[in-house]
Protein backbone atom coordinates (compact mmCIF):
# COMPACT_ATOMS: atom_id res chain seq x y z
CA UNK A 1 -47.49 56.59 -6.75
CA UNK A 2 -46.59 56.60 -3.00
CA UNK A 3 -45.49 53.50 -3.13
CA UNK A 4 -42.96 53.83 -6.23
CA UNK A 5 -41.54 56.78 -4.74
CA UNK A 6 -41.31 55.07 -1.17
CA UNK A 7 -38.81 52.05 -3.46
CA UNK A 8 -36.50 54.84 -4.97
CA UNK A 9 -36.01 56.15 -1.76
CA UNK A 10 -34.72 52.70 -0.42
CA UNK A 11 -32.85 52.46 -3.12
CA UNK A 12 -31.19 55.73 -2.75
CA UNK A 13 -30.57 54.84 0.73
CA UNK A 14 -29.03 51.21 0.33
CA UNK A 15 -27.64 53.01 -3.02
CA UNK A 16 -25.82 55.46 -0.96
CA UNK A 17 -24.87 53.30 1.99
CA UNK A 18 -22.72 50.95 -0.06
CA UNK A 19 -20.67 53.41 -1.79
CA UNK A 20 -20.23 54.91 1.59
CA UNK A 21 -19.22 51.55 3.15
CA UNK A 22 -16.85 50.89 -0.02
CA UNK A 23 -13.39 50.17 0.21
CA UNK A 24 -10.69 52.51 0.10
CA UNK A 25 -6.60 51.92 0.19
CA UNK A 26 -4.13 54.18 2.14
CA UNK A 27 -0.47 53.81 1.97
CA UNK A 28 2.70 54.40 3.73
CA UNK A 29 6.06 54.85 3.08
CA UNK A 30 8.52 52.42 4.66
CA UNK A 31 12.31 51.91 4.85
CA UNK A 32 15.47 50.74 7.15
CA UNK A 33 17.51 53.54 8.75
CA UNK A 34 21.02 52.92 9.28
CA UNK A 35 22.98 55.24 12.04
CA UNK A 36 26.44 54.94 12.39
CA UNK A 37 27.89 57.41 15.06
CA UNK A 38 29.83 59.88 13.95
CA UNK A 39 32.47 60.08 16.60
CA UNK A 40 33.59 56.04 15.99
CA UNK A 41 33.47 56.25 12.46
CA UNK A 42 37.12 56.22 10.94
CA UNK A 43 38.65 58.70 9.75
CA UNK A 44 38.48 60.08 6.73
CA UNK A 45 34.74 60.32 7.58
CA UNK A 46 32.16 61.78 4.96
CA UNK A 47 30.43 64.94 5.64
CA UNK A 48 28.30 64.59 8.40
CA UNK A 49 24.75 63.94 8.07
CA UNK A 50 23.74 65.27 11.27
CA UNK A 51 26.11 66.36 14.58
CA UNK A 52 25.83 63.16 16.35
CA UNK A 53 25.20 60.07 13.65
CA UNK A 54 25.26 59.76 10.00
CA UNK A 55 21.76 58.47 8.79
CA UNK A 56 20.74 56.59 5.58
CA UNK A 57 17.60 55.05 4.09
CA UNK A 58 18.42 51.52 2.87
CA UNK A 59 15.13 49.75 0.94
CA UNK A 60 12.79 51.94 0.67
CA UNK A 61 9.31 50.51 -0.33
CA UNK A 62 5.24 50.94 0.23
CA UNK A 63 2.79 49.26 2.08
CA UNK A 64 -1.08 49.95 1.27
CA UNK A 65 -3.74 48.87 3.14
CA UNK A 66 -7.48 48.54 2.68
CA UNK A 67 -10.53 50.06 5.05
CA UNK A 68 -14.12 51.79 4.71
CA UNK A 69 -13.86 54.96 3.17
CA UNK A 70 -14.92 56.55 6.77
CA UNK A 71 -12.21 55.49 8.26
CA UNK A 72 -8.85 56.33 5.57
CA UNK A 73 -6.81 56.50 8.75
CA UNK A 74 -7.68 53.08 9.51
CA UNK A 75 -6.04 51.89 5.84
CA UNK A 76 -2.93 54.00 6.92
CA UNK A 77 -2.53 52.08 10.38
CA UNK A 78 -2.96 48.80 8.61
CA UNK A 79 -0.52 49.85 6.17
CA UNK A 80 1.99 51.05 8.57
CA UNK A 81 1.58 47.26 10.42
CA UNK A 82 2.09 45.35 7.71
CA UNK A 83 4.88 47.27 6.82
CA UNK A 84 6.32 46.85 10.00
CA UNK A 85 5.48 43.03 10.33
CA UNK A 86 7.58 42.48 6.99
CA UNK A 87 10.73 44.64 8.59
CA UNK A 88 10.67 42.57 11.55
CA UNK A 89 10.48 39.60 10.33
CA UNK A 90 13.21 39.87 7.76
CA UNK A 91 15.33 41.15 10.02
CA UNK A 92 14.57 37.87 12.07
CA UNK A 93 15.25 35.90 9.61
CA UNK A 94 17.57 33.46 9.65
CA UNK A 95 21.21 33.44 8.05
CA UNK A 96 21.04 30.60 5.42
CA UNK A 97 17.71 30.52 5.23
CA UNK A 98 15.88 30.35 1.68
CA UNK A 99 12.56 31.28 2.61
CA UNK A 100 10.89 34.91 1.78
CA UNK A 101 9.37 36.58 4.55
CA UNK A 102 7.85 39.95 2.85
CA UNK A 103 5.08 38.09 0.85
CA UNK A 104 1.83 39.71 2.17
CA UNK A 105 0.13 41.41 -1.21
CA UNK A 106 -0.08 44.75 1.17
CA UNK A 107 3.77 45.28 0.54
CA UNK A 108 4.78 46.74 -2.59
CA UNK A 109 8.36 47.70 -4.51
CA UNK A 110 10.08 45.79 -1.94
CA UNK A 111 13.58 45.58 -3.43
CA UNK A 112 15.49 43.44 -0.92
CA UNK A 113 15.70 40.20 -2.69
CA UNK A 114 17.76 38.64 -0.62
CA UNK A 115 16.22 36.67 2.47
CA UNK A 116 19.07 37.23 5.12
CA UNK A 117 18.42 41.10 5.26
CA UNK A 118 21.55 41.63 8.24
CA UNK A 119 24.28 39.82 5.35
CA UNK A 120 22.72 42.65 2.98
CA UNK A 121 23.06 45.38 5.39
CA UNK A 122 26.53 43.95 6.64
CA UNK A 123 27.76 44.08 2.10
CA UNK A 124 25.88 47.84 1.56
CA UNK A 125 27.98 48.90 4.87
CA UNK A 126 30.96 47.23 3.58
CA UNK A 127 30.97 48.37 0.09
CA UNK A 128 29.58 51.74 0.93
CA UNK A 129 32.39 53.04 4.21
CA UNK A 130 35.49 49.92 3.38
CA UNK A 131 36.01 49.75 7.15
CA UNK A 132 37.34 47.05 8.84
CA UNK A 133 34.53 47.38 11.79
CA UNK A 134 31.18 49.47 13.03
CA UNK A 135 28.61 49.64 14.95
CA UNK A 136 25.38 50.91 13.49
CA UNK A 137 21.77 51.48 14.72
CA UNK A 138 19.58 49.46 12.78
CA UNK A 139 15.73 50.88 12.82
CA UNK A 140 12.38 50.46 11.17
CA UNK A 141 10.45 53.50 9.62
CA UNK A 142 7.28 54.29 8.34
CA UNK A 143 6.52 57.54 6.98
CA UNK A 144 3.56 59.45 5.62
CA UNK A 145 -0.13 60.65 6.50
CA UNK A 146 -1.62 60.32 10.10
CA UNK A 147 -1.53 56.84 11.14
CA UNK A 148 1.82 56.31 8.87
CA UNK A 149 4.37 57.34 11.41
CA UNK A 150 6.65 55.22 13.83
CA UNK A 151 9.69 54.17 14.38
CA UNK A 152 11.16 50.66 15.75
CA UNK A 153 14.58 49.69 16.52
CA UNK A 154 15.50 46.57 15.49
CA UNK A 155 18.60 46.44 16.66
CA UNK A 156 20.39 49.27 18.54
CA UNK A 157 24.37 47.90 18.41
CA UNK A 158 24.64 45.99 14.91
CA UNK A 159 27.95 44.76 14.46
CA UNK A 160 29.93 44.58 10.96
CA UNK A 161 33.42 43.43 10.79
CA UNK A 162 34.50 43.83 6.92
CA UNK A 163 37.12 41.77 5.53
């Protein structure tokens, strides 16, 4: 009898120590911010966002990532990297280029189709403010639960010239 009770407790240990070990996901949320400041932007200028720069999101998306479930913070940071990884490297990427850079299954709802992400910043700017010229602040964000947040410029003087 000893020894049958002796092999359910193993079991119960192993038992226990794989669904403790057992993979979790985490995610963060993840987008471009665009600044344009307020005092060169023409006039008429919209409402100000803020009392030095106008902010706005531009492709928003999510970026999970996998870890034990005794470390969820873990997932998060992983999350937040890959998210960051894709963001810089689109941003990188090259004007006629046909390649896709945001392919890693970690990144979800990414809506950017287009591979030359500064020629679809340059059109939203252009289309959104009809300006002939700007300067914006182009930065990556990640957002969310501890190990979610941080910011990166990717470019602090982005120039657009609109025809």
């Amino acid at each position: 009898m000893k020894l049958y009770q002796l092999s359910l407790l193993i079991c119960f240990i192993l038992a226990a120590d794989v669904s403790f070990a057992a993979n979790i996901h985490r995610s963060c949320q993840a987008y471009y911010e665009l600044q344009i400041n307020s005092a060169v932007y023409p006039s008429p200028a919209p409402p100000p966002l803020g009392p030095e720069n106008l902010t706005f999101q531009f492709g928003n998306f999510r970026a999970q990532g996998a870890c034990g479930r005794s470390v969820p913070n873990r997932c998060r940071e992983r999350a937040r990297n890959a998210a960051h990884q894709c963001m810089r490297s689109h941003w990188a990427n090259p004007a006629h280029s046909e390649g896709w850079v945001c392919t890693d299954s970690s990144i979800n709802n990414y809506q950017i189709s287009r591979p030359y992400l500064r020629g679809e910043i340059h059109d939203w700017i252009c289309r959104t403010f009809r300006v002939r010229s700007m300067s914006v602040r182009v930065k990556a964000v990640t957002t969310g639960d501890t190990g979610c947040p941080y910011t990166a410029v990717l470019q602090e003087n982005f120039s657009v010239t609109c025809e």
